[in-house]
PDB file of N, CA and C in Angstrom:
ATOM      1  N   UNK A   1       0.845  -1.179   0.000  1.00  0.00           N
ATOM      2  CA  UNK A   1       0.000   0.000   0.000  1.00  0.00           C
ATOM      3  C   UNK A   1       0.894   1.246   0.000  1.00  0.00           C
ATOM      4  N   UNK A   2       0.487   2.334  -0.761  1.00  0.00           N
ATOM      5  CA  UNK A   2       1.457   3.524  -0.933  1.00  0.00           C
ATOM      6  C   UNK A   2       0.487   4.814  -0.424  1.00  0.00           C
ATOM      7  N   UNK A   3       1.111   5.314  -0.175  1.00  0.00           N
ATOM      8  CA  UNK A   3       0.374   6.737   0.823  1.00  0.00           C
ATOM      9  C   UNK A   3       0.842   7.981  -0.139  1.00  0.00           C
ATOM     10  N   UNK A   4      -0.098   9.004  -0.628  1.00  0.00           N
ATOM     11  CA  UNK A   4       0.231  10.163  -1.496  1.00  0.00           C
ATOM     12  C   UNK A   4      -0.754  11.373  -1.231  1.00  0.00           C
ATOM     13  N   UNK A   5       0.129  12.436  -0.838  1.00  0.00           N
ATOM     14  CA  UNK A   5      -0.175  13.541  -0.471  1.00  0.00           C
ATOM     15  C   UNK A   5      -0.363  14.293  -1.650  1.00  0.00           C
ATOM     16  N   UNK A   6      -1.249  14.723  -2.088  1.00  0.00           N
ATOM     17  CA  UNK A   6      -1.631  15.705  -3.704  1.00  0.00           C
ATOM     18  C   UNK A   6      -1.880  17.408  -2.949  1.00  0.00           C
ATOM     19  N   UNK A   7      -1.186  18.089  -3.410  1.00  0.00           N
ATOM     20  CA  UNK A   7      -1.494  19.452  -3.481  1.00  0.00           C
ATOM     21  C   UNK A   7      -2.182  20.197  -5.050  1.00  0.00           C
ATOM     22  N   UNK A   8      -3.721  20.726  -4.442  1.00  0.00           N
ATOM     23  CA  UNK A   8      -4.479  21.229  -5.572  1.00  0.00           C
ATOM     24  C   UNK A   8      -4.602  22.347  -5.302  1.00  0.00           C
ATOM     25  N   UNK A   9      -4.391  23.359  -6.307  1.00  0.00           N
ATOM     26  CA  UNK A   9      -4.452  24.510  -6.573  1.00  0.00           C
ATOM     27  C   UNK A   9      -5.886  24.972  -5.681  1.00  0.00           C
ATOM     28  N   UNK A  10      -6.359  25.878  -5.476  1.00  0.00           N
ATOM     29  CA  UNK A  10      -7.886  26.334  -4.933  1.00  0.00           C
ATOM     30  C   UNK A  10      -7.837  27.832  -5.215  1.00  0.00           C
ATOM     31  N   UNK A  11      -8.301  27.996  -6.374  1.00  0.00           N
ATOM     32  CA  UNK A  11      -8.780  29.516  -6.358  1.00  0.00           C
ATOM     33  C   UNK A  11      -9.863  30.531  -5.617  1.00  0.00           C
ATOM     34  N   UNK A  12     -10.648  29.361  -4.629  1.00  0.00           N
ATOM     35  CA  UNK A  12     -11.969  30.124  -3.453  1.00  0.00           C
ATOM     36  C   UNK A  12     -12.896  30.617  -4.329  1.00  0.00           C
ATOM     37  N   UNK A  13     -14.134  30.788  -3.748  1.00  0.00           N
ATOM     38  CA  UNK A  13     -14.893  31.627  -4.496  1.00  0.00           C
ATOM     39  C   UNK A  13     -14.720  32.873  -4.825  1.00  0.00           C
ATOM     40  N   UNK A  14     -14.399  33.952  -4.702  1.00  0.00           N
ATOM     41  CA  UNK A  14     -13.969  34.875  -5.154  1.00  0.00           C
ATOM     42  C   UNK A  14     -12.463  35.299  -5.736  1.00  0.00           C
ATOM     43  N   UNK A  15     -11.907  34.410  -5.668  1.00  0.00           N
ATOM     44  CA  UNK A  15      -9.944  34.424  -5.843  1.00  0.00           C
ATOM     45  C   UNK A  15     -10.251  35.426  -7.145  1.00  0.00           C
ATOM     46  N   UNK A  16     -10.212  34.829  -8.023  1.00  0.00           N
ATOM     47  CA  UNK A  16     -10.533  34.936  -9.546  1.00  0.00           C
ATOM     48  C   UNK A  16     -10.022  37.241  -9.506  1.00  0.00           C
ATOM     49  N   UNK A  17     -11.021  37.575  -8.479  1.00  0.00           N
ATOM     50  CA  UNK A  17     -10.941  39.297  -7.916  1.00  0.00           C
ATOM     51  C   UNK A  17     -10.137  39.651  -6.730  1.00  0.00           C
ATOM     52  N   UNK A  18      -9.835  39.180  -5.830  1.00  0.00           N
ATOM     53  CA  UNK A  18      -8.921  39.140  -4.551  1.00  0.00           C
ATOM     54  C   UNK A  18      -8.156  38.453  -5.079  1.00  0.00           C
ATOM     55  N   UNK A  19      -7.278  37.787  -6.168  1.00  0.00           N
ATOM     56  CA  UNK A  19      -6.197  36.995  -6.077  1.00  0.00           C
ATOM     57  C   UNK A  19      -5.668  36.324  -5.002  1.00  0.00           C
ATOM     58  N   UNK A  20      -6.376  36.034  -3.820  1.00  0.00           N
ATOM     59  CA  UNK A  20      -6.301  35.481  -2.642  1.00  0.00           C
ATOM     60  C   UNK A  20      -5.936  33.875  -2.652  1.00  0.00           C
ATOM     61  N   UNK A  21      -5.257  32.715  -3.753  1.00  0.00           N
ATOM     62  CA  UNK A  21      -4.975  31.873  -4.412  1.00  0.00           C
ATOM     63  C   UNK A  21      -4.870  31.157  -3.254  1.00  0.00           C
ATOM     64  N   UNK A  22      -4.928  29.740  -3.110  1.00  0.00           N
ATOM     65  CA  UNK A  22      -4.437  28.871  -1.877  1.00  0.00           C
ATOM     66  C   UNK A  22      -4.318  27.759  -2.734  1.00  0.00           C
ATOM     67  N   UNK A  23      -3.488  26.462  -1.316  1.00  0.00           N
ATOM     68  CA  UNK A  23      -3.499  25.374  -2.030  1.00  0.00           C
ATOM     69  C   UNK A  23      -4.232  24.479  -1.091  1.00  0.00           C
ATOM     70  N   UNK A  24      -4.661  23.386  -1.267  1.00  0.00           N
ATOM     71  CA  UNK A  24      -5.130  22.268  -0.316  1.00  0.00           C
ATOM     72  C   UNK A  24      -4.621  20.983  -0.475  1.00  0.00           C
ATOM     73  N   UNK A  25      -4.031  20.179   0.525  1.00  0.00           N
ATOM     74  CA  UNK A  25      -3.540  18.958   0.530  1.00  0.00           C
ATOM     75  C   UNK A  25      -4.166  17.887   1.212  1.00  0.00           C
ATOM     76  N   UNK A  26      -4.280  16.560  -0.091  1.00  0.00           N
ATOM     77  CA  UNK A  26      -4.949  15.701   0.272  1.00  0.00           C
ATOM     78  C   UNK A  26      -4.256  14.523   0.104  1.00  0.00           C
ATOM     79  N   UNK A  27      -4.738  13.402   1.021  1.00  0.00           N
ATOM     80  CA  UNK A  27      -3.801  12.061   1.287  1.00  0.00           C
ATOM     81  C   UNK A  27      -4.258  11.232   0.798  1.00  0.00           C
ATOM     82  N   UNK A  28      -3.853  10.127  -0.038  1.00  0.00           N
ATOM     83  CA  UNK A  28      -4.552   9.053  -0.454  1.00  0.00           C
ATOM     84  C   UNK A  28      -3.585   7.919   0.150  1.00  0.00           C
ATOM     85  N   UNK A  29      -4.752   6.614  -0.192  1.00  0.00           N
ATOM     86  CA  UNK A  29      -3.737   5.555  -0.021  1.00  0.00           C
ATOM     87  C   UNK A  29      -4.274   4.707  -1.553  1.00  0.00           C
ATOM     88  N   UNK A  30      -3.269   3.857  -1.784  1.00  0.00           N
ATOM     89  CA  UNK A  30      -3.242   3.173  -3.175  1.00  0.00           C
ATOM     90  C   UNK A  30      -2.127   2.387  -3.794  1.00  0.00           C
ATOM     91  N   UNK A  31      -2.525   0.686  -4.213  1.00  0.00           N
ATOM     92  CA  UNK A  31      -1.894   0.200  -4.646  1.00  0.00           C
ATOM     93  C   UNK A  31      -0.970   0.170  -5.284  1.00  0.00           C
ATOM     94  N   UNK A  32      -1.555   1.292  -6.622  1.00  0.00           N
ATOM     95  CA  UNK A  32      -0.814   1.974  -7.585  1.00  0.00           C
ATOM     96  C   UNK A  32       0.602   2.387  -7.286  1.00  0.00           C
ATOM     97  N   UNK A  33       1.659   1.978  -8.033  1.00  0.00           N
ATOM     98  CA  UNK A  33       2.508   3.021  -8.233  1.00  0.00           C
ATOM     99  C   UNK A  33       2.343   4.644  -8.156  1.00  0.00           C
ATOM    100  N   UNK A  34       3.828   5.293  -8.045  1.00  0.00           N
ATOM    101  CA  UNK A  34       3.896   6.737  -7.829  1.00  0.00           C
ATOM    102  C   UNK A  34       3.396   7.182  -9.153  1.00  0.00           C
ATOM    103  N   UNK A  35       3.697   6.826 -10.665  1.00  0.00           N
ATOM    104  CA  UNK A  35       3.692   6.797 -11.531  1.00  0.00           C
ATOM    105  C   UNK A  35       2.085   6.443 -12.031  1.00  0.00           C
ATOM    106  N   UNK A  36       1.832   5.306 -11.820  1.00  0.00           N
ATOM    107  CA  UNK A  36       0.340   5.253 -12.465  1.00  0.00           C
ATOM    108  C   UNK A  36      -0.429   5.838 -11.619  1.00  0.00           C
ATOM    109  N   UNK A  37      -0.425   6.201 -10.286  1.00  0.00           N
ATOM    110  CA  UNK A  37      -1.113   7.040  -9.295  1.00  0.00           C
ATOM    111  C   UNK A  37      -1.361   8.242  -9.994  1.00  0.00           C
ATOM    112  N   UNK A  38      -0.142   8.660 -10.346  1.00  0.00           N
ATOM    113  CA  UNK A  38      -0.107  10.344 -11.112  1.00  0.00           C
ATOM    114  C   UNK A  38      -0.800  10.648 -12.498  1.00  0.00           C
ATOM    115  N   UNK A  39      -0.842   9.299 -12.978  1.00  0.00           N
ATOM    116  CA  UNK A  39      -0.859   9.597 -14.467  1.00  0.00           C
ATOM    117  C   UNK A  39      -3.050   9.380 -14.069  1.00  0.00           C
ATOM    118  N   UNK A  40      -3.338   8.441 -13.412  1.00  0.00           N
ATOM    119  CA  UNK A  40      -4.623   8.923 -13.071  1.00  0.00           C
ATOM    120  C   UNK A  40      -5.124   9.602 -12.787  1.00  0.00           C
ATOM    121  N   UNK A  41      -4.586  10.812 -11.641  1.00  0.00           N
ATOM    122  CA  UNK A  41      -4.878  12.060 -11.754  1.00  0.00           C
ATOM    123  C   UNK A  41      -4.798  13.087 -12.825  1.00  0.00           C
ATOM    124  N   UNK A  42      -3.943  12.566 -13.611  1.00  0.00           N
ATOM    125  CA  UNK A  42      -3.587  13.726 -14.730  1.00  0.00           C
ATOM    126  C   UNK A  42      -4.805  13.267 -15.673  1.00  0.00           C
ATOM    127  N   UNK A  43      -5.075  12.166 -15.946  1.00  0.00           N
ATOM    128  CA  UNK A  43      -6.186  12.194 -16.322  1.00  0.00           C
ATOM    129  C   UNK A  43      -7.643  12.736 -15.881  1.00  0.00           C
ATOM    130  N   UNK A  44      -7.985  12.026 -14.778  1.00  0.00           N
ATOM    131  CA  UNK A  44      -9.267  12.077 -14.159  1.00  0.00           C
ATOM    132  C   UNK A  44      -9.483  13.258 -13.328  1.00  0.00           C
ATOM    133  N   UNK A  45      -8.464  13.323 -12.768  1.00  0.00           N
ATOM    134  CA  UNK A  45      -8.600  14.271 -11.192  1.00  0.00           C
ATOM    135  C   UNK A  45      -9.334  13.497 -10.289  1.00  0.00           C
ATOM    136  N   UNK A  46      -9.722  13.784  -9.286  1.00  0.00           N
ATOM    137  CA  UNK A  46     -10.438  13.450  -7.712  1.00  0.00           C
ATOM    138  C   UNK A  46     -11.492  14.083  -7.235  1.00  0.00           C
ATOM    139  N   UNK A  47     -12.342  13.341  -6.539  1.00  0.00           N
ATOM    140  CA  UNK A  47     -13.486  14.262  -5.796  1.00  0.00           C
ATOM    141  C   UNK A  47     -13.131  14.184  -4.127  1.00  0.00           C
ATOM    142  N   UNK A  48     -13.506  15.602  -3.858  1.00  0.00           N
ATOM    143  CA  UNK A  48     -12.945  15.702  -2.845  1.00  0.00           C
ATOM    144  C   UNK A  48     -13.731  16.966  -2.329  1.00  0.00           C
ATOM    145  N   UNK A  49     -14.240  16.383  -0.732  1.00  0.00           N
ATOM    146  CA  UNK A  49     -15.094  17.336   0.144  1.00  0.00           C
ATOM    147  C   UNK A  49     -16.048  17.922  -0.856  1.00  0.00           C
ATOM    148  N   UNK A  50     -16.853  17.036  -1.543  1.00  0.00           N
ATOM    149  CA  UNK A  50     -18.365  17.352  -2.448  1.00  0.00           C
ATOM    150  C   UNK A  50     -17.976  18.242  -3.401  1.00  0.00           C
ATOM    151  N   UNK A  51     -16.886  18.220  -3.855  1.00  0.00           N
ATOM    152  CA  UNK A  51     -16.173  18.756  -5.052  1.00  0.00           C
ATOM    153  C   UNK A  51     -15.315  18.111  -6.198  1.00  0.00           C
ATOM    154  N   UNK A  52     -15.041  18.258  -7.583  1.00  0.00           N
ATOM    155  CA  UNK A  52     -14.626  17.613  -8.161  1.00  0.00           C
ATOM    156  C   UNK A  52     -13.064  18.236  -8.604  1.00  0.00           C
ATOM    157  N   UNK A  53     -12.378  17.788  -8.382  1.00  0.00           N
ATOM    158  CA  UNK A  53     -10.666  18.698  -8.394  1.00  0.00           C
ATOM    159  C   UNK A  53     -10.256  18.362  -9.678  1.00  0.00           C
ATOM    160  N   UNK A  54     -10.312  19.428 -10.627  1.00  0.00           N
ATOM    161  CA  UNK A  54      -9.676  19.278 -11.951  1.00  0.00           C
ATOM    162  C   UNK A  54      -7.884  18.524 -11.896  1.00  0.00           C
ATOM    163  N   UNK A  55      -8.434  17.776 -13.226  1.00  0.00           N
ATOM    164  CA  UNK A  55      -6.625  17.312 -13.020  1.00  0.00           C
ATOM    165  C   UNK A  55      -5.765  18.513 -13.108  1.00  0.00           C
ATOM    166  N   UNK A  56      -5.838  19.507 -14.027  1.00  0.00           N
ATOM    167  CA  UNK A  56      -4.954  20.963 -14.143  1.00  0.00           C
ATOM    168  C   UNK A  56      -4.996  21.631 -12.608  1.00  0.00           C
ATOM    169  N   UNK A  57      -5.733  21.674 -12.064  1.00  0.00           N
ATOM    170  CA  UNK A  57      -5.600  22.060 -10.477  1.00  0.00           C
ATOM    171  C   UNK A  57      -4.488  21.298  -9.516  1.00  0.00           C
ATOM    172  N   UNK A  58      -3.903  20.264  -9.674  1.00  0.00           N
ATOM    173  CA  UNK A  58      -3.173  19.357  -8.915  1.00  0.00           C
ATOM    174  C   UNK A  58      -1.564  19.616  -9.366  1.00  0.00           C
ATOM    175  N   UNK A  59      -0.961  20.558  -8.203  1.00  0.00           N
ATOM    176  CA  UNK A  59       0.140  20.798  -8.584  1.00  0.00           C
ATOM    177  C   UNK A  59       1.263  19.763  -8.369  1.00  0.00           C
ATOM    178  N   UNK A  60       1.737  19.150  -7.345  1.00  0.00           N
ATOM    179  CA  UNK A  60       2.151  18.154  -7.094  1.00  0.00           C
ATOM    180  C   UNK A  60       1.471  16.789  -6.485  1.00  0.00           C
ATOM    181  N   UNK A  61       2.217  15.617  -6.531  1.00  0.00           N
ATOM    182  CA  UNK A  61       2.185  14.281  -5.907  1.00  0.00           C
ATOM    183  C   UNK A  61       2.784  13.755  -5.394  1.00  0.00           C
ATOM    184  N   UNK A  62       3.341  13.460  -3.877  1.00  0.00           N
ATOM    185  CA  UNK A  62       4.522  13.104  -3.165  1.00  0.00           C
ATOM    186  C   UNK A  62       4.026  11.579  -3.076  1.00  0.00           C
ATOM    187  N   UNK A  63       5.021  10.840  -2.427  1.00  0.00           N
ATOM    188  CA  UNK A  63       4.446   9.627  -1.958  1.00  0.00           C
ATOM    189  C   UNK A  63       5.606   9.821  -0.545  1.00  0.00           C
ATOM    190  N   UNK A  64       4.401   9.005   0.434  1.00  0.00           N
ATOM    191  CA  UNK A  64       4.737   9.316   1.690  1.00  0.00           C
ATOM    192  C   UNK A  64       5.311   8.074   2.247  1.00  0.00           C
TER     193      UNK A  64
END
């Protein structure tokens, strides 16, 4: 089992005018390689806290 911390971009609801930009980090766990882990996100992206996280939003992928 492999453990991976993803940092996604979050522009907030208003960022877009406050340029107020953040990031949010989320943990997974998964069989997958570091590599096919990533390349699924780069495809799909993730849902996360009743939201759907664009793959272009996901700046990095560590494995922990």
């Amino acid at each position: 089992m492999n453990r991976f911390k993803v940092r996604v971009y979050d522009v907030g609801a208003i960022g877009f005018l406050t340029q107020a930009d953040g990031y949010d980090d989320h943990e997974f766990e998964s069989e997958l390689s570091l590599e096919d882990f990533a390349q699924g996100l780069m495809k799909k992206g993730f849902q996360a806290r009743n939201r759907w996280i664009m793959p272009g939003a996901i700046v990095w992928v560590e494995q922990q």
